[in-house]
PDB file of N, CA and C in Angstrom:
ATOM      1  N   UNK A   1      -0.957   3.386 -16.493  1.00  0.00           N
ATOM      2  CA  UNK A   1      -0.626   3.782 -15.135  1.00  0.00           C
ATOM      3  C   UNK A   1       0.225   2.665 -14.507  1.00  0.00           C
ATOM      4  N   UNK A   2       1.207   3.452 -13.552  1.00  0.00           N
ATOM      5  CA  UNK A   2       2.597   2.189 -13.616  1.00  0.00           C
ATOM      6  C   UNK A   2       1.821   1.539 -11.552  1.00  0.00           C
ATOM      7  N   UNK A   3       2.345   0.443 -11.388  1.00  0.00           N
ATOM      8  CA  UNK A   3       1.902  -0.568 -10.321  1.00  0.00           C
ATOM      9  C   UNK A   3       1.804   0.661  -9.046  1.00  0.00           C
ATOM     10  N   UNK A   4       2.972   1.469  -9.453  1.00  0.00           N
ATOM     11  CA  UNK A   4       2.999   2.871  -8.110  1.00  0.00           C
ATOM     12  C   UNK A   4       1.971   3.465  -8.561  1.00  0.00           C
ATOM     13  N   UNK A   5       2.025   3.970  -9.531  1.00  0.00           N
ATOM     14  CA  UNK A   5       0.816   5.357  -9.598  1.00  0.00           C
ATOM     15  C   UNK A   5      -0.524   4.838  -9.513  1.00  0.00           C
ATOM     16  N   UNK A   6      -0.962   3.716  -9.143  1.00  0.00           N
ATOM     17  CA  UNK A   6      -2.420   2.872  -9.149  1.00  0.00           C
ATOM     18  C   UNK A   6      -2.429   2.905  -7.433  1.00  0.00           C
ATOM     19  N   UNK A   7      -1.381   2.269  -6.945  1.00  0.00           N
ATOM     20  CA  UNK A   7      -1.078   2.202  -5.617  1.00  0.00           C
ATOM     21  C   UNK A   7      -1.396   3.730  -4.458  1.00  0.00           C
ATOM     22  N   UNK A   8      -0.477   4.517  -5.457  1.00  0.00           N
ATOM     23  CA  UNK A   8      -0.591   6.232  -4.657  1.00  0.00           C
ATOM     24  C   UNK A   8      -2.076   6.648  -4.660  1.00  0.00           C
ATOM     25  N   UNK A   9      -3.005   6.427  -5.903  1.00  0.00           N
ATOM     26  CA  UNK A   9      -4.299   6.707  -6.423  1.00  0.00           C
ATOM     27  C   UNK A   9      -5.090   6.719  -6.052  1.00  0.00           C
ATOM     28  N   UNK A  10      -5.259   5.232  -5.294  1.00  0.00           N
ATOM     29  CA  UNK A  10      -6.199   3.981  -4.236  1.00  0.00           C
ATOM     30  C   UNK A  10      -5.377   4.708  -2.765  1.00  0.00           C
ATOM     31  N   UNK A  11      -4.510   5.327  -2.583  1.00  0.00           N
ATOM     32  CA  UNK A  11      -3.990   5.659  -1.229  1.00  0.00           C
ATOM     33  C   UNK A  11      -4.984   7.404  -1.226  1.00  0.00           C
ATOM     34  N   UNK A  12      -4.805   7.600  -1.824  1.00  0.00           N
ATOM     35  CA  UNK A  12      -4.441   9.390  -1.680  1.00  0.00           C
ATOM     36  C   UNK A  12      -6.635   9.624  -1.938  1.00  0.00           C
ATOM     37  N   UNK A  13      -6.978   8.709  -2.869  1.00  0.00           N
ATOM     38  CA  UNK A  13      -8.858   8.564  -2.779  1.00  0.00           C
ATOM     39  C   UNK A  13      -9.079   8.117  -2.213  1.00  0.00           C
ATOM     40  N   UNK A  14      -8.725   7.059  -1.336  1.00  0.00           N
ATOM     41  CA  UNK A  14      -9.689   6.206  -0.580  1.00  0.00           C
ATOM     42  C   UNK A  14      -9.458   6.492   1.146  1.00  0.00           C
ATOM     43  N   UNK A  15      -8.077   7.108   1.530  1.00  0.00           N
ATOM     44  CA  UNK A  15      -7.219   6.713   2.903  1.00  0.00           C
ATOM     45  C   UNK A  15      -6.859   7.693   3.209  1.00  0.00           C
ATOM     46  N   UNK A  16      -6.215   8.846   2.639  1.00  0.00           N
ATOM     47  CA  UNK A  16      -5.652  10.117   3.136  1.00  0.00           C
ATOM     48  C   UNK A  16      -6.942  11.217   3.343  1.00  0.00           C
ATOM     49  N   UNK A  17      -6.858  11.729   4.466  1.00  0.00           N
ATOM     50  CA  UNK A  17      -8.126  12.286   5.345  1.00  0.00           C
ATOM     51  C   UNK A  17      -8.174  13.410   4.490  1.00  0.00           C
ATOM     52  N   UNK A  18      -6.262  14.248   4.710  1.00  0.00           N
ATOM     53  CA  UNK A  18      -6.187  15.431   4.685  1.00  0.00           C
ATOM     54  C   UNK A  18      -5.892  15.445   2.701  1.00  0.00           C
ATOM     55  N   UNK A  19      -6.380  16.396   1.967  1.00  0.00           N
ATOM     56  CA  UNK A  19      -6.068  16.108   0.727  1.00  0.00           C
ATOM     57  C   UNK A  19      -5.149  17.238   0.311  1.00  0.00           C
ATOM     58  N   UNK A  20      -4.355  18.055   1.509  1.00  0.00           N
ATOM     59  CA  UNK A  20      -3.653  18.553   0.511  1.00  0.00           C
ATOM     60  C   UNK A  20      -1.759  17.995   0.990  1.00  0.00           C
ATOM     61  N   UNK A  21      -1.986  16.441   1.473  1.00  0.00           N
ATOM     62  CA  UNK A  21      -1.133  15.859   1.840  1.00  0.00           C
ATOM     63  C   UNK A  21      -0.944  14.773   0.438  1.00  0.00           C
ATOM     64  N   UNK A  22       0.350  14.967   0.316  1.00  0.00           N
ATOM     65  CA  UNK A  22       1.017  13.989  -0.891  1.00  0.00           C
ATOM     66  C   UNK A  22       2.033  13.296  -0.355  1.00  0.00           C
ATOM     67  N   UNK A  23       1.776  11.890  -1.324  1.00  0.00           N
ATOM     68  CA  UNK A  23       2.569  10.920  -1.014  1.00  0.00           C
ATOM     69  C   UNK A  23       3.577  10.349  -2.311  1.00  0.00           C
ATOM     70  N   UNK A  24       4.385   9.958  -1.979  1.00  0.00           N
ATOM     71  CA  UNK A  24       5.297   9.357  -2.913  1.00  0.00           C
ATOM     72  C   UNK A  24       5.783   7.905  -2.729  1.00  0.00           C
ATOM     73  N   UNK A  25       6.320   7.312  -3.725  1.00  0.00           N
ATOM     74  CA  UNK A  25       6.592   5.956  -3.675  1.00  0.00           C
ATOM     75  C   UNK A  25       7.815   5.280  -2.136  1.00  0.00           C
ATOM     76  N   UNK A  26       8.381   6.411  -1.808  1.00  0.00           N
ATOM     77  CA  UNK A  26       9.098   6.630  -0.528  1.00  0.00           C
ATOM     78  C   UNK A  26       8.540   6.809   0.983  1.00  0.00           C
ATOM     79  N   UNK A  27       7.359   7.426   0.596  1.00  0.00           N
ATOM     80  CA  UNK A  27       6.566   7.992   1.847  1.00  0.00           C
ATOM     81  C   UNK A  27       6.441   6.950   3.008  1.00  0.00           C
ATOM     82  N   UNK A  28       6.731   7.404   4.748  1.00  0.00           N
ATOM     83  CA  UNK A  28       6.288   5.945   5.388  1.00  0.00           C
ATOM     84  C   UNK A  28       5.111   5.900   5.515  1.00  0.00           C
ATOM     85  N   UNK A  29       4.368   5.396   5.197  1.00  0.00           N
ATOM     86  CA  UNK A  29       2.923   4.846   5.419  1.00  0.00           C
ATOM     87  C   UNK A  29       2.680   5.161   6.918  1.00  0.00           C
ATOM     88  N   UNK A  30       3.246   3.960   7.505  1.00  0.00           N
ATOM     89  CA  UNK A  30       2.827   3.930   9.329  1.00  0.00           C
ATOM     90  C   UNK A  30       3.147   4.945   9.865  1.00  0.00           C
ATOM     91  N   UNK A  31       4.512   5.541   9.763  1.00  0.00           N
ATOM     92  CA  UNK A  31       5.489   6.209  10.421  1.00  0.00           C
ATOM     93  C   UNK A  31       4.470   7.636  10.095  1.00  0.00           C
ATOM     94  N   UNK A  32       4.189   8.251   9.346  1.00  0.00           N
ATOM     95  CA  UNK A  32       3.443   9.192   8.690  1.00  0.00           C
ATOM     96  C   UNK A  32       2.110   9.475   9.225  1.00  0.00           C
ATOM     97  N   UNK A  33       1.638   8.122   9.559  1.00  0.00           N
ATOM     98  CA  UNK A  33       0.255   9.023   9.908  1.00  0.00           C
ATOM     99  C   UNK A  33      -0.648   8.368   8.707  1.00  0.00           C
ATOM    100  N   UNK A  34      -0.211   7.629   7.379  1.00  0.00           N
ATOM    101  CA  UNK A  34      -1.431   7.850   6.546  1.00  0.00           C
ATOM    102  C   UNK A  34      -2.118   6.254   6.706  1.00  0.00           C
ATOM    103  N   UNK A  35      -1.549   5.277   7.485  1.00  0.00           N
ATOM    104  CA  UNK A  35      -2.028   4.075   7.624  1.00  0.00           C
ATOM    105  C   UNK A  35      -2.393   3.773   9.137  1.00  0.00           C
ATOM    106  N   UNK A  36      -3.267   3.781   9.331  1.00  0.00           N
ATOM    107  CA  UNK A  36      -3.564   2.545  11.055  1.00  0.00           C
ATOM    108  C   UNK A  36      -4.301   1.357  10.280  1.00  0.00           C
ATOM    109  N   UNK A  37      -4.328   0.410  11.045  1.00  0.00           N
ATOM    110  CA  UNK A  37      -4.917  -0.966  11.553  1.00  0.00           C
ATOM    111  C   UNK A  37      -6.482  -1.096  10.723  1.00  0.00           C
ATOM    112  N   UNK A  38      -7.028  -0.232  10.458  1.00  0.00           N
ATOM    113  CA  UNK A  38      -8.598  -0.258   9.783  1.00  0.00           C
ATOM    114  C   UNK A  38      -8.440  -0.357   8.583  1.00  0.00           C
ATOM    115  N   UNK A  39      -6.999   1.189   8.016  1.00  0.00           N
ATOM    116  CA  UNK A  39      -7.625   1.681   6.608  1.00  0.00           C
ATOM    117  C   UNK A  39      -6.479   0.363   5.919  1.00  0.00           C
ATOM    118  N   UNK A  40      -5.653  -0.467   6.657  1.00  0.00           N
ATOM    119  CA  UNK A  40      -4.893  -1.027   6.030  1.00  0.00           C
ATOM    120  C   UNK A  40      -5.229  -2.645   5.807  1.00  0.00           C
ATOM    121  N   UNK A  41      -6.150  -2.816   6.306  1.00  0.00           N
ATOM    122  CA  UNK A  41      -7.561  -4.112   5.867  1.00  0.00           C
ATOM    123  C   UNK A  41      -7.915  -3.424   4.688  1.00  0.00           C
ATOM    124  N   UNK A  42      -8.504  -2.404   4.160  1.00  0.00           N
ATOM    125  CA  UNK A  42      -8.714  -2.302   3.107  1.00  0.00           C
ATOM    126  C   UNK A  42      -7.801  -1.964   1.763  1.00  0.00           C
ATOM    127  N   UNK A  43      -6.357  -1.721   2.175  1.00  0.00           N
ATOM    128  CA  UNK A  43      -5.072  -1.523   0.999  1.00  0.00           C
ATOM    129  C   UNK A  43      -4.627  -2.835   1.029  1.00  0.00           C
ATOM    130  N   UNK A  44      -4.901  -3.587   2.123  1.00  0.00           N
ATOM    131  CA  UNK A  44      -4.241  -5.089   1.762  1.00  0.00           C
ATOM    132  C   UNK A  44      -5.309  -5.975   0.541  1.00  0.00           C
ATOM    133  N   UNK A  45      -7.119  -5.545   0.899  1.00  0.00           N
ATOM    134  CA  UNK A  45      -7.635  -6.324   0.291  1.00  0.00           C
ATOM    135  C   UNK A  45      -7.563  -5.345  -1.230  1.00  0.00           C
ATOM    136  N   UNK A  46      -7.712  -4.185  -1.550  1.00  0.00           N
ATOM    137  CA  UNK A  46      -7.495  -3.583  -2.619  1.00  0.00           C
ATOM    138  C   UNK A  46      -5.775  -4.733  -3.461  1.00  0.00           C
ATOM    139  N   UNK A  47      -5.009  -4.797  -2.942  1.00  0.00           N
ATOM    140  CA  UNK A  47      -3.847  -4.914  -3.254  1.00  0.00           C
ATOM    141  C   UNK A  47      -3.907  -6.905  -3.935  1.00  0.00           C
ATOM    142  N   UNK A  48      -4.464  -6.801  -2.928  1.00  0.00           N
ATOM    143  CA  UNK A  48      -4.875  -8.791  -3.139  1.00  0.00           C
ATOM    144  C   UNK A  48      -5.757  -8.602  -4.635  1.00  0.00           C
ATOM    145  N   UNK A  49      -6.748  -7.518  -4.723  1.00  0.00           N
ATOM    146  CA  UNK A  49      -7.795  -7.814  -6.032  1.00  0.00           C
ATOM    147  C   UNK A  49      -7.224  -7.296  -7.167  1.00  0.00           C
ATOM    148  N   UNK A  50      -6.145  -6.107  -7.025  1.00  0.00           N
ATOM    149  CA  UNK A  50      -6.096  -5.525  -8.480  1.00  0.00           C
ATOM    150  C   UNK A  50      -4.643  -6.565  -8.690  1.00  0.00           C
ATOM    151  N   UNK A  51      -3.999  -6.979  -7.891  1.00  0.00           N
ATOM    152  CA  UNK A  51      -2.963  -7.912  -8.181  1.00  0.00           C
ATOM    153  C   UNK A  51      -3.006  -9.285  -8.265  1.00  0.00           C
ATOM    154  N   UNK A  52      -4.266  -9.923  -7.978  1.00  0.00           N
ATOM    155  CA  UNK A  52      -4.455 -11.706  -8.102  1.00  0.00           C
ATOM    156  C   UNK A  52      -3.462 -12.046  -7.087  1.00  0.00           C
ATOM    157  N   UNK A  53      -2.886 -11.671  -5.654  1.00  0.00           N
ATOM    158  CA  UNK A  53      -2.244 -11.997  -4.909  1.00  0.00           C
ATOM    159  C   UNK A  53      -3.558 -12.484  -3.337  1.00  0.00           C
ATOM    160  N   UNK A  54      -2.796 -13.385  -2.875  1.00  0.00           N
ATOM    161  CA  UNK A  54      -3.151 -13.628  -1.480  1.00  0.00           C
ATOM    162  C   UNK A  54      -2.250 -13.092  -0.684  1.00  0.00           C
ATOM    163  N   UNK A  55      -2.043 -12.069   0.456  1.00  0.00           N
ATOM    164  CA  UNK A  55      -1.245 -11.684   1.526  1.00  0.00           C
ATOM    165  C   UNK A  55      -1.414 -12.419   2.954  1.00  0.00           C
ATOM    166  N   UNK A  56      -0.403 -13.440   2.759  1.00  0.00           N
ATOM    167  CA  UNK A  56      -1.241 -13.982   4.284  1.00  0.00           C
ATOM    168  C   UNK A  56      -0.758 -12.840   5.664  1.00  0.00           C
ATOM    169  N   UNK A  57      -0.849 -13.347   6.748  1.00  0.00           N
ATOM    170  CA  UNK A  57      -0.712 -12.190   8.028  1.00  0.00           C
ATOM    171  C   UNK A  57       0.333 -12.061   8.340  1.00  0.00           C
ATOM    172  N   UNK A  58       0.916 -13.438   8.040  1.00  0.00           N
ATOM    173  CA  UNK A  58       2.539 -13.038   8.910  1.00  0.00           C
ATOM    174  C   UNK A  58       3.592 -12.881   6.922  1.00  0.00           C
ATOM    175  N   UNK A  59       2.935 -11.611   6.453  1.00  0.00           N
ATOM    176  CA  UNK A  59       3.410 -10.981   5.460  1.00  0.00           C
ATOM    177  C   UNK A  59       2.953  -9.987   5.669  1.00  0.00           C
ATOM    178  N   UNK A  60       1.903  -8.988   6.465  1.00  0.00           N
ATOM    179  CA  UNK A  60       1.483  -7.758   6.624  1.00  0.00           C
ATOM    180  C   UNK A  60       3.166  -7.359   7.592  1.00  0.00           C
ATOM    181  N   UNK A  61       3.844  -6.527   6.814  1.00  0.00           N
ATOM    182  CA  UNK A  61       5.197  -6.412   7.996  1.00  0.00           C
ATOM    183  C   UNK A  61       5.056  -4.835   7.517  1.00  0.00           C
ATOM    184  N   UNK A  62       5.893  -4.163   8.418  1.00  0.00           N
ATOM    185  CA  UNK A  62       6.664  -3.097   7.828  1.00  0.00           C
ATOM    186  C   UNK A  62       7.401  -2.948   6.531  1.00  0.00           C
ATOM    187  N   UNK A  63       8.350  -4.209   6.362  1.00  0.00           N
ATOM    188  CA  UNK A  63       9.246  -4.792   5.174  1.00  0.00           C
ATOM    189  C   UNK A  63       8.431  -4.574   3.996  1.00  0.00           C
ATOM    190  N   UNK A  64       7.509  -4.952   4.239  1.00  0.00           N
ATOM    191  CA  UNK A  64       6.206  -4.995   2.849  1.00  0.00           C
ATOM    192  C   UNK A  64       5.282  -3.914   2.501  1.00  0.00           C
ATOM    193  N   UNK A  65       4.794  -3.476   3.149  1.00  0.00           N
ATOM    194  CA  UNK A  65       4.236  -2.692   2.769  1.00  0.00           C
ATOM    195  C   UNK A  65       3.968  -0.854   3.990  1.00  0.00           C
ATOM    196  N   UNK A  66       5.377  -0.618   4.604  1.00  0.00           N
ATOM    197  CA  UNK A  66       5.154   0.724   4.624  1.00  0.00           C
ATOM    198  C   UNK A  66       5.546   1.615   3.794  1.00  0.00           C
ATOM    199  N   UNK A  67       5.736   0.953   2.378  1.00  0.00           N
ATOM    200  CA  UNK A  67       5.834   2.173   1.732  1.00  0.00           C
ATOM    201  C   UNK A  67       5.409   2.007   0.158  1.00  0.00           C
ATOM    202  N   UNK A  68       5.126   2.726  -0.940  1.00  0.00           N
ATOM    203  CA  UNK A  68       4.404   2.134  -2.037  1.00  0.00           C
ATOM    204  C   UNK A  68       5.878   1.344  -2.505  1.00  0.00           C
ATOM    205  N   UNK A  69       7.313   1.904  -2.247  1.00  0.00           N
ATOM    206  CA  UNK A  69       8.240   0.850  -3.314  1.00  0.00           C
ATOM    207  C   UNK A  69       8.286  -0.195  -2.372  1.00  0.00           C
ATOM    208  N   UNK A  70       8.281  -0.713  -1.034  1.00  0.00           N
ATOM    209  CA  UNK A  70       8.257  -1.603  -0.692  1.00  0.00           C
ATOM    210  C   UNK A  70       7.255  -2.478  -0.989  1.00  0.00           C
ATOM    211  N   UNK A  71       5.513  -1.805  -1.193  1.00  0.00           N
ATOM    212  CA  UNK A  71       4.886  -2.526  -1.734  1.00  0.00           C
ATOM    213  C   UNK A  71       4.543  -3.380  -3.074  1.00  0.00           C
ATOM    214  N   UNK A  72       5.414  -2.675  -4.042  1.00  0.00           N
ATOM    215  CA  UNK A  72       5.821  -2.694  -5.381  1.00  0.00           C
ATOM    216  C   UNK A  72       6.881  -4.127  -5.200  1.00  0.00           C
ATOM    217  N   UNK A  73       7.526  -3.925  -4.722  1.00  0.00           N
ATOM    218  CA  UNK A  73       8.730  -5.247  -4.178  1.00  0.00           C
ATOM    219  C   UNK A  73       8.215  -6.224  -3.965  1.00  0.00           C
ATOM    220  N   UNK A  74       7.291  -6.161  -2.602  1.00  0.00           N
ATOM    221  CA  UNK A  74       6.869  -7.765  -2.090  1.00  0.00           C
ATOM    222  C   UNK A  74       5.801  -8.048  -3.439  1.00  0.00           C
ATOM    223  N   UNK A  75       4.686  -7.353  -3.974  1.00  0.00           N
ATOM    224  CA  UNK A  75       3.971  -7.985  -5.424  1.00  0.00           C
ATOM    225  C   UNK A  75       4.765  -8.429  -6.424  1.00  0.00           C
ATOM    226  N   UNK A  76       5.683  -7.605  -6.717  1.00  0.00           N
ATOM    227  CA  UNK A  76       6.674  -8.907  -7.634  1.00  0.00           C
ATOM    228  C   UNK A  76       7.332  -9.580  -7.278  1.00  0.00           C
ATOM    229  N   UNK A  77       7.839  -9.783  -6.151  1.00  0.00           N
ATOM    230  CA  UNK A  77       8.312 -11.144  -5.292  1.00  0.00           C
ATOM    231  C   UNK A  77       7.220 -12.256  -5.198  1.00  0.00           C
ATOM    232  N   UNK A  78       6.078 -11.676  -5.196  1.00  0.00           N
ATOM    233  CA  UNK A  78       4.323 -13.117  -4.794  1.00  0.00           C
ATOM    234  C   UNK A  78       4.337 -13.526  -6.174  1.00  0.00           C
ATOM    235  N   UNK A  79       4.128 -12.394  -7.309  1.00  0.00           N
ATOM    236  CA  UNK A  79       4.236 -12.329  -8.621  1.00  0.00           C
ATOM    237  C   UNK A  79       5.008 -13.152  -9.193  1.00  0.00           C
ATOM    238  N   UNK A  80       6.444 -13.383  -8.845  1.00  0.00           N
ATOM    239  CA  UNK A  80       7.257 -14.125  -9.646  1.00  0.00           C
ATOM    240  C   UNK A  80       7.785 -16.124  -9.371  1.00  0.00           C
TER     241      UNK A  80
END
Protein backbone atom coordinates (compact mmCIF):
# COMPACT_ATOMS: atom_id res chain seq x y z
CA UNK A 1 0.00 0.00 0.00
CA UNK A 2 1.57 3.26 -1.46
CA UNK A 3 2.24 6.43 1.44
CA UNK A 4 -1.37 7.83 -0.27
CA UNK A 5 -3.42 4.85 -0.06
CA UNK A 6 -2.40 4.36 3.89
CA UNK A 7 -3.05 8.12 4.25
CA UNK A 8 -6.77 8.02 2.37
CA UNK A 9 -7.41 4.64 4.65
CA UNK A 10 -6.59 6.30 8.17
CA UNK A 11 -8.76 9.39 6.59
CA UNK A 12 -11.85 7.75 5.15
CA UNK A 13 -11.88 4.94 8.82
CA UNK A 14 -11.09 7.03 11.29
CA UNK A 15 -12.40 10.96 10.18
CA UNK A 16 -14.96 10.96 7.43
CA UNK A 17 -18.48 10.99 9.26
CA UNK A 18 -20.32 10.50 6.02
CA UNK A 19 -19.09 7.08 4.31
CA UNK A 20 -20.40 7.38 1.14
CA UNK A 21 -18.01 10.46 0.69
CA UNK A 22 -14.60 9.75 -1.18
CA UNK A 23 -11.51 11.26 -1.14
CA UNK A 24 -8.58 11.44 -3.34
CA UNK A 25 -4.99 12.38 -3.15
CA UNK A 26 -6.28 16.01 -4.49
CA UNK A 27 -9.20 16.38 -2.20
CA UNK A 28 -9.12 19.76 0.12
CA UNK A 29 -9.13 18.47 3.42
CA UNK A 30 -10.13 21.93 5.20
CA UNK A 31 -11.82 23.48 2.34
CA UNK A 32 -14.15 20.22 2.13
CA UNK A 33 -15.43 19.74 5.26
CA UNK A 34 -13.39 16.46 6.07
CA UNK A 35 -10.83 18.13 8.61
CA UNK A 36 -11.49 20.66 11.71
CA UNK A 37 -9.11 21.41 14.56
CA UNK A 38 -9.93 17.96 16.72
CA UNK A 39 -9.89 15.25 13.99
CA UNK A 40 -6.57 16.85 12.73
CA UNK A 41 -4.62 16.29 16.27
CA UNK A 42 -5.24 12.94 15.50
CA UNK A 43 -3.95 12.73 11.43
CA UNK A 44 -1.03 14.76 12.58
CA UNK A 45 -0.26 12.25 15.46
CA UNK A 46 -1.25 9.13 13.16
CA UNK A 47 1.18 10.74 10.51
CA UNK A 48 4.14 11.43 13.13
CA UNK A 49 3.80 7.34 14.16
CA UNK A 50 3.42 5.49 10.91
CA UNK A 51 6.18 7.92 9.47
CA UNK A 52 8.96 8.33 12.43
CA UNK A 53 8.39 12.13 11.78
CA UNK A 54 7.99 14.99 14.40
CA UNK A 55 5.51 17.86 12.95
CA UNK A 56 6.23 20.80 14.89
CA UNK A 57 3.18 23.66 14.90
CA UNK A 58 4.40 26.19 12.87
CA UNK A 59 4.44 23.18 10.08
CA UNK A 60 0.65 22.31 10.63
CA UNK A 61 -0.09 24.86 7.40
CA UNK A 62 -2.42 24.50 4.65
CA UNK A 63 0.92 24.02 2.37
CA UNK A 64 1.30 20.68 4.22
CA UNK A 65 -1.17 19.02 4.80
CA UNK A 66 -4.65 20.04 3.13
CA UNK A 67 -4.40 17.56 0.96
CA UNK A 68 -3.08 13.76 0.91
CA UNK A 69 -0.35 14.91 -2.13
CA UNK A 70 0.57 17.78 -0.18
CA UNK A 71 0.88 15.55 2.69
CA UNK A 72 2.92 13.02 0.77
CA UNK A 73 5.36 16.14 -0.10
CA UNK A 74 6.05 17.68 3.26
CA UNK A 75 6.93 13.57 4.66
CA UNK A 76 9.45 13.30 2.09
CA UNK A 77 10.75 16.66 2.50
CA UNK A 78 11.10 15.71 6.86
CA UNK A 79 12.12 12.27 5.31
CA UNK A 80 14.95 13.38 3.26
Amino acid sequence: MSNADQIIKYITDEILEDEDQVIDEQTSLFDGGVLDSLNLVTLISFLEDTHKIKIKSSEVTLENLNTVSNMINFIDKKLA
